[in-house]
Protein backbone atom coordinates (compact mmCIF):
# COMPACT_ATOMS: atom_id res chain seq x y z
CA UNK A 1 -17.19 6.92 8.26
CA UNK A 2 -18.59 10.35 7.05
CA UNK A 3 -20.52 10.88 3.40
CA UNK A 4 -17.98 10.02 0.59
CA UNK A 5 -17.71 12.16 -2.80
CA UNK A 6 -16.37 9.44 -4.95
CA UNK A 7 -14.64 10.39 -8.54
CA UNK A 8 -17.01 7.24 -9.67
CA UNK A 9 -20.38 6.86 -8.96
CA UNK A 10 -20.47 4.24 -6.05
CA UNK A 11 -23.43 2.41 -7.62
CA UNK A 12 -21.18 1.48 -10.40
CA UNK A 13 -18.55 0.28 -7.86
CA UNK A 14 -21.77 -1.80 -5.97
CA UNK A 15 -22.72 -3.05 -9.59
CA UNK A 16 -19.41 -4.17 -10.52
CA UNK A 17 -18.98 -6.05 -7.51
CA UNK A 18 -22.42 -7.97 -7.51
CA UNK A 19 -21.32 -9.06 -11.20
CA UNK A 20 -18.61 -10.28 -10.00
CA UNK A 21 -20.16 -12.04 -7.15
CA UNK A 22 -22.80 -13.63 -9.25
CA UNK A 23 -20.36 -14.97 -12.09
CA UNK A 24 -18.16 -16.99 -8.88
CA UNK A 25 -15.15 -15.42 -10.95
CA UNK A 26 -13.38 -13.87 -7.70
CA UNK A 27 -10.33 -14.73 -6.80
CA UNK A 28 -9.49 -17.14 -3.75
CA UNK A 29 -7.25 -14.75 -2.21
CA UNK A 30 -5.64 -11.55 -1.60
CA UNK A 31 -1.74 -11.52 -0.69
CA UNK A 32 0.48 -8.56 -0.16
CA UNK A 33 3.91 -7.44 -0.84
CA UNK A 34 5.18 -3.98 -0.19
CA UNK A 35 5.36 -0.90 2.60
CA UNK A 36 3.24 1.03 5.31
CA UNK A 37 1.02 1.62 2.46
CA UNK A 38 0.16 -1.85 2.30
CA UNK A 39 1.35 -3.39 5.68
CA UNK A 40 -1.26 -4.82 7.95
CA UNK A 41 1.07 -5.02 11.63
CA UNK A 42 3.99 -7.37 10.47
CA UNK A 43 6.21 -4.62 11.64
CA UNK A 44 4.64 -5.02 15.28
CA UNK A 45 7.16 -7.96 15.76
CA UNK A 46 10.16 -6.66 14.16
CA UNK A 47 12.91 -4.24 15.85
CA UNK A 48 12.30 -1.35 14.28
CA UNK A 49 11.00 1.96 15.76
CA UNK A 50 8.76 1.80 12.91
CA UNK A 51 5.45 0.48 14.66
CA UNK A 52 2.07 1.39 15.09
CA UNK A 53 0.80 -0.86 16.87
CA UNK A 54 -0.75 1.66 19.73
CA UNK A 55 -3.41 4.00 20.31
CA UNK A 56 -4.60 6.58 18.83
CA UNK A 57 -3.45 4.36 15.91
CA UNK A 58 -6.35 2.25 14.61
CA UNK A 59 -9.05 4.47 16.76
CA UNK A 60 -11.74 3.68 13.27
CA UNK A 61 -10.84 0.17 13.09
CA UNK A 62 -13.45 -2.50 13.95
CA UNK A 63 -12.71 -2.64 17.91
CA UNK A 64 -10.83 0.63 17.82
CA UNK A 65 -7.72 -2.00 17.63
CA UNK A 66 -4.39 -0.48 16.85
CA UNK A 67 -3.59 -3.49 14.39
CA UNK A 68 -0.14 -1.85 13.59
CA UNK A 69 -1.64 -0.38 10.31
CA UNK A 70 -0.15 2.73 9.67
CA UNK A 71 -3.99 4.45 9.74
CA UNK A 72 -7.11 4.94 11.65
CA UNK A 73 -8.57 2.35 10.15
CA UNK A 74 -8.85 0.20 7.51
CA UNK A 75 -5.67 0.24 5.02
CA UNK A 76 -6.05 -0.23 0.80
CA UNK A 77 -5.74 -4.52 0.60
CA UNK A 78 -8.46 -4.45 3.24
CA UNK A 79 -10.99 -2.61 0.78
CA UNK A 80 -9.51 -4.79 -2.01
CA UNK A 81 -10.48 -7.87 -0.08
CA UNK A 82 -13.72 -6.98 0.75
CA UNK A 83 -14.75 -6.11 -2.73
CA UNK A 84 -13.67 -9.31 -4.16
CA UNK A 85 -16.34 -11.05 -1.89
CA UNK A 86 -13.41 -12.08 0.77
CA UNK A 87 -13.06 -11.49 4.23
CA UNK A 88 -13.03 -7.20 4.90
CA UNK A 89 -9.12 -7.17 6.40
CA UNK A 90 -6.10 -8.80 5.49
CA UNK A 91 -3.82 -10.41 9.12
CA UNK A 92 0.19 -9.91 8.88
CA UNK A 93 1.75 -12.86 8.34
CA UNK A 94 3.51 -12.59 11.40
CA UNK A 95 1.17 -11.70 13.87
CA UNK A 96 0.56 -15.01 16.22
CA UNK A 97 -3.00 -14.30 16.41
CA UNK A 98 -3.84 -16.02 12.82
CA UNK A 99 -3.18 -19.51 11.59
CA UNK A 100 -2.53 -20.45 7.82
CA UNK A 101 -6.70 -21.15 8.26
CA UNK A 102 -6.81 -17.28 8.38
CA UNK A 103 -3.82 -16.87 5.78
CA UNK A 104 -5.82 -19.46 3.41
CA UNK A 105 -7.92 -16.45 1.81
CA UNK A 106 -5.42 -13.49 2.02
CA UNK A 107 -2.73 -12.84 3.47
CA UNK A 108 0.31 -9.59 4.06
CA UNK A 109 3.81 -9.75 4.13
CA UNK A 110 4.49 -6.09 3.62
CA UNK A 111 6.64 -3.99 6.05
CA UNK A 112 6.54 -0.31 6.73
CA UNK A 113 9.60 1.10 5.88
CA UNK A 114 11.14 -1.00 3.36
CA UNK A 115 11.48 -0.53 -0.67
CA UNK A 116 12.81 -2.54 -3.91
CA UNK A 117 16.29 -1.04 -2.87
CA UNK A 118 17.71 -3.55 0.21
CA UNK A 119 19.18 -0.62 1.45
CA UNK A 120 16.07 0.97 2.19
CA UNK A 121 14.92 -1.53 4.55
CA UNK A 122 17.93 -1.03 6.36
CA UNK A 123 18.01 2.69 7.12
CA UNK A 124 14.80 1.47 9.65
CA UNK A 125 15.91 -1.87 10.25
CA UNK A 126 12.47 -3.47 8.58
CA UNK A 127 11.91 -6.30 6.89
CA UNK A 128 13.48 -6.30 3.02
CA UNK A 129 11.50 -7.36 0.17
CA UNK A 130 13.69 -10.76 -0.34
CA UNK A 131 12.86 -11.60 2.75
CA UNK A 132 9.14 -11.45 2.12
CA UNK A 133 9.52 -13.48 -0.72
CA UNK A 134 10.71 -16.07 1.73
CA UNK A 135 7.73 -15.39 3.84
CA UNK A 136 5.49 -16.51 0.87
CA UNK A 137 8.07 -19.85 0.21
CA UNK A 138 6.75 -20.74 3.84
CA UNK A 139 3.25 -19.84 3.27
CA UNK A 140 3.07 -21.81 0.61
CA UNK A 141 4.48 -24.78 2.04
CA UNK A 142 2.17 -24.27 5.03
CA UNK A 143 -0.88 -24.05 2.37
CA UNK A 144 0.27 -27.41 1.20
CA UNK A 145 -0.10 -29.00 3.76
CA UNK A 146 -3.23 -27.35 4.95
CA UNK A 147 -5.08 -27.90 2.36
CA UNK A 148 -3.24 -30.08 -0.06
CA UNK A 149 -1.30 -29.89 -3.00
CA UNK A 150 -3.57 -29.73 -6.16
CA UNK A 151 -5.86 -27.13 -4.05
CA UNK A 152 -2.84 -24.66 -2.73
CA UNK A 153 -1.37 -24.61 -5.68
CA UNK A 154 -4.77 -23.25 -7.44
CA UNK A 155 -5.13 -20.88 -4.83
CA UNK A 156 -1.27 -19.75 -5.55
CA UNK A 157 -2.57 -19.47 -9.23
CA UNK A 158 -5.45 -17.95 -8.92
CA UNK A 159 -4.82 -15.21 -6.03
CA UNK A 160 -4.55 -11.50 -6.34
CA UNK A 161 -0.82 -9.95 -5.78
CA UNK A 162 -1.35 -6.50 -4.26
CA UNK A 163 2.87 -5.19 -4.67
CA UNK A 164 2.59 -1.36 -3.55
CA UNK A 165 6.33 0.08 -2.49
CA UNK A 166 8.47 2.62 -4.06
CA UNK A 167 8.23 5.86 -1.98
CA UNK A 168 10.58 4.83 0.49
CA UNK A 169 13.22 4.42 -1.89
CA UNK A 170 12.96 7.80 -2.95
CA UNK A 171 11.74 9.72 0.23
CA UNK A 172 13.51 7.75 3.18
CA UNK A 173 16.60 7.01 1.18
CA UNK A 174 17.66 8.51 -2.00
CA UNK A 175 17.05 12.10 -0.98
CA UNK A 176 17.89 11.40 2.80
CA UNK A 177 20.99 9.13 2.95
CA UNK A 178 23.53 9.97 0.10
CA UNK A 179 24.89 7.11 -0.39
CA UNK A 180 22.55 6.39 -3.13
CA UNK A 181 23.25 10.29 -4.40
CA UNK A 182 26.60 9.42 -4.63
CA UNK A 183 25.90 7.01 -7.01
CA UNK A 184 23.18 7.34 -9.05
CA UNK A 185 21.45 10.38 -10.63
CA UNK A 186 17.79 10.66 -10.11
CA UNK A 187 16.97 8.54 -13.71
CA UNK A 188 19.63 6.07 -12.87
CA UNK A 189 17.67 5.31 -9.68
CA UNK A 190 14.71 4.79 -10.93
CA UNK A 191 16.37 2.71 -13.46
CA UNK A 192 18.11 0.86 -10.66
CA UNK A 193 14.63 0.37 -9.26
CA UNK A 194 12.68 -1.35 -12.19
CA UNK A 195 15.52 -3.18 -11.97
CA UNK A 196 15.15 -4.66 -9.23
CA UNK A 197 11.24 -4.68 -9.51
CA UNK A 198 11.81 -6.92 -12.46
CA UNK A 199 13.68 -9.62 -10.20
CA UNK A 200 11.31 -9.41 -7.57
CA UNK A 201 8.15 -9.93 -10.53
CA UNK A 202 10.10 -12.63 -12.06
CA UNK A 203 10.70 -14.43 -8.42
CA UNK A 204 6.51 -14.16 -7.93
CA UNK A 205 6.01 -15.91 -11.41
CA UNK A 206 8.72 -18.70 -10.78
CA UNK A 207 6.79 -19.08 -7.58
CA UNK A 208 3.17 -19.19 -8.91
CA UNK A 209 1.75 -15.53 -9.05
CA UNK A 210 -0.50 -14.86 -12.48
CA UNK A 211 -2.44 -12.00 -10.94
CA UNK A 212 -0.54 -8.90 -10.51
CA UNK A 213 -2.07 -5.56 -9.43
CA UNK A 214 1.25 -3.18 -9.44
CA UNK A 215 1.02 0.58 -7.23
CA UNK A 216 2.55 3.51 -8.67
CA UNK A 217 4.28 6.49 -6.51
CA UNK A 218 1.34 8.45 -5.49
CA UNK A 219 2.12 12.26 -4.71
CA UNK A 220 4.74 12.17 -2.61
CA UNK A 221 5.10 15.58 -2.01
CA UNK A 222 2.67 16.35 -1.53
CA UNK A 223 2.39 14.59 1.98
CA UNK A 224 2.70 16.74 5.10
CA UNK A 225 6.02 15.75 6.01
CA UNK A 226 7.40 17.04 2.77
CA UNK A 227 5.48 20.35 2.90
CA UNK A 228 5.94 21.22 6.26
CA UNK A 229 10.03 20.98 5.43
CA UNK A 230 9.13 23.44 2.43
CA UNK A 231 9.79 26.40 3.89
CA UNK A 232 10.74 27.99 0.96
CA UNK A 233 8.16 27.31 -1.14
CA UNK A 234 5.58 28.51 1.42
CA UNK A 235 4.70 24.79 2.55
CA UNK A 236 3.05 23.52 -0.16
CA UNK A 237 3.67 20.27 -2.33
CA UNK A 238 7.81 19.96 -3.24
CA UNK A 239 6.80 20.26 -7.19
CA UNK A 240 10.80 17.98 -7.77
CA UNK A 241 9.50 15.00 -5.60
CA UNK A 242 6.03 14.92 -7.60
CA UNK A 243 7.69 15.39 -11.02
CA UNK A 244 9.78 11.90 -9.71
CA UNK A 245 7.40 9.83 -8.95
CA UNK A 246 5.23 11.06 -12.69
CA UNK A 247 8.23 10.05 -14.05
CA UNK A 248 8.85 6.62 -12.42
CA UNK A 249 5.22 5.62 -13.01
CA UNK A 250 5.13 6.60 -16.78
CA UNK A 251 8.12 4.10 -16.38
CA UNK A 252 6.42 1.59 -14.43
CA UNK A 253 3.38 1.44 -16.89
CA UNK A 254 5.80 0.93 -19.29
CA UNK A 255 7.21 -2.05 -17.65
CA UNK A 256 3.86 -3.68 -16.59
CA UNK A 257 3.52 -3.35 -20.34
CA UNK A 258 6.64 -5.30 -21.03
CA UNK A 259 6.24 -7.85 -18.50
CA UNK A 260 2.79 -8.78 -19.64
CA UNK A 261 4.23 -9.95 -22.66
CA UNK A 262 7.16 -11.15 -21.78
CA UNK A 263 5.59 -13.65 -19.06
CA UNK A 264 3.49 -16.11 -20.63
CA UNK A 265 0.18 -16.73 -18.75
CA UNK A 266 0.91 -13.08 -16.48
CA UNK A 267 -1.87 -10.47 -16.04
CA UNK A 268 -0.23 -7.87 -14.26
CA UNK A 269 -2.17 -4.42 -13.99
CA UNK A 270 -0.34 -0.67 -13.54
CA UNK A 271 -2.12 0.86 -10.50
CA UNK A 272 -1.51 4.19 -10.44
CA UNK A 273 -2.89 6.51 -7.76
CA UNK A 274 -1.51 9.47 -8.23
CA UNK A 275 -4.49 10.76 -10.03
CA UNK A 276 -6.83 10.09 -7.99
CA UNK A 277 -4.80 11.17 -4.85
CA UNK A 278 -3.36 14.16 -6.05
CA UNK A 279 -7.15 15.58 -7.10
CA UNK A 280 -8.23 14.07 -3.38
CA UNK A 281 -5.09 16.60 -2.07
CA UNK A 282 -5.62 19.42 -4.47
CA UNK A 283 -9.74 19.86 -4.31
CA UNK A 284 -10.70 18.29 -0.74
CA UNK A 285 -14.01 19.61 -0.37
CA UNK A 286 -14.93 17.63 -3.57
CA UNK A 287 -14.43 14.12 -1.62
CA UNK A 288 -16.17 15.68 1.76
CA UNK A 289 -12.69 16.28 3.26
CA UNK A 290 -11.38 20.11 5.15
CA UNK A 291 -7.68 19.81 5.57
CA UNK A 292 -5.16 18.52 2.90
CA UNK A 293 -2.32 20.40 4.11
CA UNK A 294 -1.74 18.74 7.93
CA UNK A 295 -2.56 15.48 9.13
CA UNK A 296 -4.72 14.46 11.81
CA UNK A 297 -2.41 13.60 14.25
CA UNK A 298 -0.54 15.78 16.53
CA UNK A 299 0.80 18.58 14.86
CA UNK A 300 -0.20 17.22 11.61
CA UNK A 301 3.22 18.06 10.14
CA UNK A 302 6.22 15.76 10.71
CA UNK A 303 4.74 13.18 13.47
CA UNK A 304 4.50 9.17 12.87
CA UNK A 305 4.99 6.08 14.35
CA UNK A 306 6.07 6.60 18.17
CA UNK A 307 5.61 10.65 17.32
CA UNK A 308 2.23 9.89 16.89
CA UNK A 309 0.21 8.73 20.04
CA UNK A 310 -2.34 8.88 22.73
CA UNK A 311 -0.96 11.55 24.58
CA UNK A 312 -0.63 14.38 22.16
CA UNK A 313 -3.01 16.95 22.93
CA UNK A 314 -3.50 18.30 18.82
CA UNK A 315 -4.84 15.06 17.51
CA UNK A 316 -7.61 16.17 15.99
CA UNK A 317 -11.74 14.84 16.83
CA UNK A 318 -12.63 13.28 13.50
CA UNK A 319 -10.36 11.92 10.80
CA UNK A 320 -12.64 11.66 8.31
CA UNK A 321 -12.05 15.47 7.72
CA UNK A 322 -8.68 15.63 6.97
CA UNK A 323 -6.79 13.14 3.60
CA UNK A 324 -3.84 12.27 5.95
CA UNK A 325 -3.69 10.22 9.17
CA UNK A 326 -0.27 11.06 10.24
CA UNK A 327 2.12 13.12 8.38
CA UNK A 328 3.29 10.25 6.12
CA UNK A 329 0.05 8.24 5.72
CA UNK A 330 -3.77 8.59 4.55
CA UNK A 331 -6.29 8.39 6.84
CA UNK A 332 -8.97 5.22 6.09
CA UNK A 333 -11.52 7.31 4.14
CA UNK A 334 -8.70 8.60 1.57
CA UNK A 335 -7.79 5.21 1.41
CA UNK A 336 -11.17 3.59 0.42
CA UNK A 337 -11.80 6.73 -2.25
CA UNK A 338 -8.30 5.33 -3.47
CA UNK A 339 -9.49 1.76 -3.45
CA UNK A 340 -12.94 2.76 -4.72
CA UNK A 341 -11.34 4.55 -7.71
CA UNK A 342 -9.44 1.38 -8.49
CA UNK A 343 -11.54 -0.80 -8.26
CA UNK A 344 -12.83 0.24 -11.67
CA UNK A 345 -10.45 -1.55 -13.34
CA UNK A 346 -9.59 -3.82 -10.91
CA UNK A 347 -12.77 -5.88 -10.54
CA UNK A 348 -13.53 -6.47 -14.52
CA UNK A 349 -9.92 -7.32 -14.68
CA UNK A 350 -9.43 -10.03 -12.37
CA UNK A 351 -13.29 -10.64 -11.76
């Protein structure tokens, strides 16, 4: 990793943490709902053509192991994990190389691709967010009887819920497929979407979940698949995609809000990104970075998944130059600044 410029001081971040470590207030685990923001390789056994499992995927990861994170390296739970005094990455439920031993201090159900909206997950064919939620009913079950009753169920309690989807819903499906166009206006949708979000919080409470760390929209587009389609307004960020996802997060904070008092015994936190990212995007050299524009791979401007590999003769030398990985996705630096920002809040909160 190359010299970081963080928006915090990272001796405050290092201070935080060792508080936290010395008051034995961390949590007992980390476990993961949402996208390719978030997803850790569960998509690796799925048929989708939404994988990464594959070189030069993962080429920064411990190993240079294409894990089937959508990154070089290391993706935002990861970071999360680690500064919470866990173990530094989070397995995929589904990959058959962990056992619940592994899943017993954090665990991912996330799939790239999907969204609150079922019919996002279909337009890939990846896993939906109800059935993820069934992922955890079997986790749980398996913690059980792992590690007993009394104990899995405090673990259950007192875990961390990283949720962090949303774009997909907008970018992959709303302004792709019309169906959703057809009918809903832009409000409605997002309207649709807390909706939905509110199920899928109230499903995690039934189920156990106190802790609740909730991602925003970050800039979406402002990433290079977006601005390499705006021809018109000379490839930079598509200003109407951006406004969205301001507007959906002042709506989100708005129902963390709610929630938190709605749901006796819930601490659910608004995470929202899109500061953080959009300054990361807008004045690179700040964080140490020299291309916001392109990504790293290939051509940098509409390749990911299968688009993105070993052979391409344009991927460029070192990542930790540029904010995105492929055209969709941050590369691991961008995604520890992220995590490093957050983590201001994150660790008094749930320390």
């Amino acid at each position: 990793m190359g010299s970081f410029h963080f928006l915090v001081n990272p001796l405050l971040v290092i201070l935080i943490f060792t508080l936290a470590s010395k008051t034995g207030a961390k949590v007992p685990a980390i476990i993961v709902f949402g996208d390719s923001s978030v997803d850790s390789g569960n998509n690796n056994v799925v048929k989708t053509v939404l994988k990464s499992n594959f070189r030069p995927y993962g080429r920064d990861f411990v190993g240079g192991q294409a894990t089937g994170r959508f990154s070089n390296g290391r993706v935002p739970p990861d970071f999360i994990s680690e500064a919470f005094g866990l173990k530094s990455t989070i397995p995929a439920y589904l990959d058959p190389g962990y056992t619940i031993a592994d899943f017993a201090t954090g665990v991912c159900f996330a799939s790239a691709g999907t969204g609150f909206d079922n019919s996002t997950s279909d337009v890939l064919n990846v896993i939906p967010l109800w059935r993820e939620v069934e992922f955890f009913k079997d986790y749980q079950n398996k913690l059980r009887a792992y590690m007993g009753n009394e104990k899995a169920n405090e673990v259950i309690r007192e875990a961390l819920y990283l949720v962090s989807l949303g774009t997909n819903d907008f970018l992959e499906n709303y302004y792709t497929i019309p169906r959703r166009r057809l009918q809903f206006t832009i409000q409605q949708y997002e309207d649709f979407l807390l909706e939905l979000a509110g199920k899928f919080i109230g499903e995690l409470y039934g189920l156990g979940a106190r802790k609740i760390s909730f991602t925003g929209l970050p800039p979406m587009g402002c990433l290079p698949l977006e601005r390499a389609t705006n021809v018109m307004g000379n490839f930079g960020c598509v200003e109407k995609y951006n406004a969205v996802a301001l507007e959906f997060n002042r709506k989100l904070e708005g129902f963390v809000g709610a929630l938190n008092m709605q749901l006796p015994g819930l601490t659910m936190l608004f995470a929202n990104p899109f500061p953080i990212f959009y300054q990361i995007i807008s004045q690179p050299y700040l964080y140490g970075f020299e291309v916001a524009g392109k990504a790293c791979c290939a051509t940098g401007t509409f390749e990911m998944s299968y688009l993105c590999n070993q052979e391409n003769p344009f991927t460029c030398m070192d990542a930790n130059k540029y904010v995105f990985w492929d055209a969709f996705h941050p590369t691991q630096k961008t995604n520890q600044i992220i995590v490093n920002d957050l983590l201001r809040i994150l660790l008094p909160m749930f320390r």
